[in-house]
Protein backbone atom coordinates (compact mmCIF):
# COMPACT_ATOMS: atom_id res chain seq x y z
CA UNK A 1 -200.03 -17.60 10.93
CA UNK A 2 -201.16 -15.87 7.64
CA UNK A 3 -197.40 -14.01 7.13
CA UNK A 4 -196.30 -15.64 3.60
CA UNK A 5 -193.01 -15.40 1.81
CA UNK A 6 -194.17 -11.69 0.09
CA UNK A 7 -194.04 -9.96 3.96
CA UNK A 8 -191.39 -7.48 4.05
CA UNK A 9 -189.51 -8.03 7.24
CA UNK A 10 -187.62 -5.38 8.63
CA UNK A 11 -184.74 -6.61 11.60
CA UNK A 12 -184.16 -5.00 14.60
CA UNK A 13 -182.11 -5.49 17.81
CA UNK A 14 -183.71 -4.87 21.57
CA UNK A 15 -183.60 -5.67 25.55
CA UNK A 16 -185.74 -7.67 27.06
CA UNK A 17 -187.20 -5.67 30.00
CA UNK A 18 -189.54 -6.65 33.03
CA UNK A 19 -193.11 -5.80 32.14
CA UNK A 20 -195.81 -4.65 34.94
CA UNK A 21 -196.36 -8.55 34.98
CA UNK A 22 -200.25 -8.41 35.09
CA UNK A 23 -200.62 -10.58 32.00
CA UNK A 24 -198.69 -13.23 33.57
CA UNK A 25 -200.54 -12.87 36.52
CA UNK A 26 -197.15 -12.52 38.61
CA UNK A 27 -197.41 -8.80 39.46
CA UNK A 28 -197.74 -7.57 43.04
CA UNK A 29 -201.63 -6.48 43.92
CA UNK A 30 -202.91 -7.71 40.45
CA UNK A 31 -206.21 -8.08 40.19
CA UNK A 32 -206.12 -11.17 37.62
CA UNK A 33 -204.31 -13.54 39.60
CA UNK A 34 -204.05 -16.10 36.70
CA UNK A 35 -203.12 -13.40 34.38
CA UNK A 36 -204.83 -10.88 31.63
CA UNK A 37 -203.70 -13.14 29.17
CA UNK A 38 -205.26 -16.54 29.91
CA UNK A 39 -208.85 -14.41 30.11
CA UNK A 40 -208.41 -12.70 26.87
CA UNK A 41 -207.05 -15.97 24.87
CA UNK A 42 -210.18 -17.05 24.58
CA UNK A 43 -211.97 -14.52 23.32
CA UNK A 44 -208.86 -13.67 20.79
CA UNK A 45 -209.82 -17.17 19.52
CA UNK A 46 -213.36 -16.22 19.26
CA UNK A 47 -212.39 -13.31 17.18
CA UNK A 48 -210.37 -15.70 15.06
CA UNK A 49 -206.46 -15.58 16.33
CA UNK A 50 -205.61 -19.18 18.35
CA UNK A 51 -202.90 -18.18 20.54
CA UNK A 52 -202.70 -21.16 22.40
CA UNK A 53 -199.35 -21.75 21.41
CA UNK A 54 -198.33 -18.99 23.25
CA UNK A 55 -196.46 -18.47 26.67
CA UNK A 56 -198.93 -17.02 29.04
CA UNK A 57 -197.14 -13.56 29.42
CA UNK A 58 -195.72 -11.17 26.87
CA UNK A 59 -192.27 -10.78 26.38
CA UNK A 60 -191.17 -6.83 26.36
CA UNK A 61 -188.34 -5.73 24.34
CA UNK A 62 -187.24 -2.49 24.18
CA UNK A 63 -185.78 -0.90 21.23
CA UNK A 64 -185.27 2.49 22.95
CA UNK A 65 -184.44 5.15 21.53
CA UNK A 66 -186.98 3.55 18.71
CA UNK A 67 -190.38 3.77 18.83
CA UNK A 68 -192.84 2.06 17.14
CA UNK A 69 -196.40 2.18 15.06
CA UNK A 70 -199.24 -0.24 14.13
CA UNK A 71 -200.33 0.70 10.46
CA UNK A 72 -201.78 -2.14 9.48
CA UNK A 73 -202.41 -4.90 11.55
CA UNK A 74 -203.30 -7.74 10.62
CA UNK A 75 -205.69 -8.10 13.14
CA UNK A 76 -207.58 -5.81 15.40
CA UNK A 77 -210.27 -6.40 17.47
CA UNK A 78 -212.50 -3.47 18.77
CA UNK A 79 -214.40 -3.13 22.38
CA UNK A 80 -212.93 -6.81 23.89
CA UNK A 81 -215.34 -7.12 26.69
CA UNK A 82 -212.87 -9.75 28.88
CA UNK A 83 -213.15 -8.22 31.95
CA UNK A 84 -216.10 -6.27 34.44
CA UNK A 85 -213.38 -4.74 35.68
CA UNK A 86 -212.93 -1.78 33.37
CA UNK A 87 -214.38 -1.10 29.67
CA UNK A 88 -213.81 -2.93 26.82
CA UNK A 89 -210.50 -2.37 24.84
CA UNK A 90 -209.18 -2.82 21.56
CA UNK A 91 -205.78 -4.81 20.68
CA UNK A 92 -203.63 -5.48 17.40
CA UNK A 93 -201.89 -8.09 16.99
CA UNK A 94 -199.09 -8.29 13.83
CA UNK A 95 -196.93 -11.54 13.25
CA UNK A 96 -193.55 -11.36 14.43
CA UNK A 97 -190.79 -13.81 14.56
CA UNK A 98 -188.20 -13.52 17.64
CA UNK A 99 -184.52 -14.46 16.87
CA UNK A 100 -183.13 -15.78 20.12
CA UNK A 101 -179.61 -17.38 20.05
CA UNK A 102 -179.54 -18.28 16.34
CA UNK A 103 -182.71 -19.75 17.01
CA UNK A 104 -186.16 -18.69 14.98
CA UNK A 105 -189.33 -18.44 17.31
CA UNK A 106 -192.47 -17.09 15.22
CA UNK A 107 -195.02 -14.84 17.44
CA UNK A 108 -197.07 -11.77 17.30
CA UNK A 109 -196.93 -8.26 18.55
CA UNK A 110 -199.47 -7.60 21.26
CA UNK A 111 -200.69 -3.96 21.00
CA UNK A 112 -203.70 -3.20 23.94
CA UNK A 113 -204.55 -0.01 22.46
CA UNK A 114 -203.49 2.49 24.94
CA UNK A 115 -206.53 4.55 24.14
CA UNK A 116 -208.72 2.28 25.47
CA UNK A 117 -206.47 0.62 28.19
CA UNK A 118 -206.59 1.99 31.56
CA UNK A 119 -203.65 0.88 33.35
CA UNK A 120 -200.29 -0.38 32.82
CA UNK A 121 -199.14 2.75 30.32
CA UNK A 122 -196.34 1.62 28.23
CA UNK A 123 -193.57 3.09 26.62
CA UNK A 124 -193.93 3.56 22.85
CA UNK A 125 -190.58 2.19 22.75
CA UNK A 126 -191.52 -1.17 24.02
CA UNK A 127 -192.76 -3.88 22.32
CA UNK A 128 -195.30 -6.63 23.57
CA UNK A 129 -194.68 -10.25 22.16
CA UNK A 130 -196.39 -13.20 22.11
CA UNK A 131 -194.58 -16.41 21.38
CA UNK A 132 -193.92 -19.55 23.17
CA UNK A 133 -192.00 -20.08 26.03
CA UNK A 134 -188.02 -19.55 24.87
CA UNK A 135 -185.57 -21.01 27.33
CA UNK A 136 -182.89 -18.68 27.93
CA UNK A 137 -184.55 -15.25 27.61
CA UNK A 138 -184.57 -12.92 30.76
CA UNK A 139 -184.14 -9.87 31.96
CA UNK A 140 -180.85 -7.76 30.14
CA UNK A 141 -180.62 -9.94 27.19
CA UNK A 142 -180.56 -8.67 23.82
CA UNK A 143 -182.97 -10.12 21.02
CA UNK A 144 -183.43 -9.35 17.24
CA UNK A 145 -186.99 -8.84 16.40
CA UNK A 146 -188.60 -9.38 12.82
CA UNK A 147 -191.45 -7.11 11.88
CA UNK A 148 -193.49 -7.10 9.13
CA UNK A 149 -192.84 -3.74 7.35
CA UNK A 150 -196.02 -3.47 6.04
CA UNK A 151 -197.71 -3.35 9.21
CA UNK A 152 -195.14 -1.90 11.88
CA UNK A 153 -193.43 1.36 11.29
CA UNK A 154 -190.33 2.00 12.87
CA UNK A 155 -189.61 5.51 14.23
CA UNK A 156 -185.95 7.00 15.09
């Protein structure tokens, strides 16, 4: 991860929610039954972001009645051809670190652009994360997130 000492990390508190679960692949009629997420790993990696060390489904927090904005990434990738499904899409990804029990996980913000993405609108209050697997997280429990602030904007 490329986040040094210098980011500017702004805190704050959210739910964990359940997702549509397509990038896990454990959603009802999905169409990726292995998940979104271990077809577009490796063409992130292509790109230049290794997210192998990542849980194979995003963790979505909500920080309702927040919302959220991707200034400056620190990486986006344009027209992701991972699927013959549907047309390519774009996603941002910004480092993140999830704090989780007095425990520090470090991650990234997944952000399919929803301009591009055909299904599975989400809220603008909801936040996608990629980090590895964290044993105790479900459904109803309250994280703290750490965003970079040069990066993320937070609304509200």
């Amino acid at each position: 991860m490329a986040v040094t000492d210098k980011t500017m990390w702004q805190r704050i508190s959210g739910v964990v929610q359940a997702g549509h679960q397509v990038a896990s692949g454990l959603g009802a009629n999905n169409p990726y039954p292995s998940g979104t997420l271990q077809i577009q790993f490796p063409f992130f990696k292509a790109l230049g972001l290794d997210l192998s060390g990542c849980y194979l489904g995003t963790l979505n927090v909500s920080i309702a009645p927040r919302t959220f904005q991707l200034t400056q990434p620190e990486y986006t990738f344009r027209k992701v051809a991972w699927t013959p499904l549907h047309p390519p899409e774009d996603f941002s990804f910004s480092a993140c670190r999830i704090i989780f029990r007095e425990q520090l996980y470090t991650g990234w913000v997944y952000y399919p652009h929803p301009e591009t993405k055909i299904r599975h609108f989400q809220n603008p209050s909801l936040i996608e994360v990629l980090a590895p697997f964290i044993s105790g997280v479900e459904y109803g429990v309250r994280v703290e997130l750490e965003l970079n602030g040069k990066e993320i904007m937070i609304n509200g």
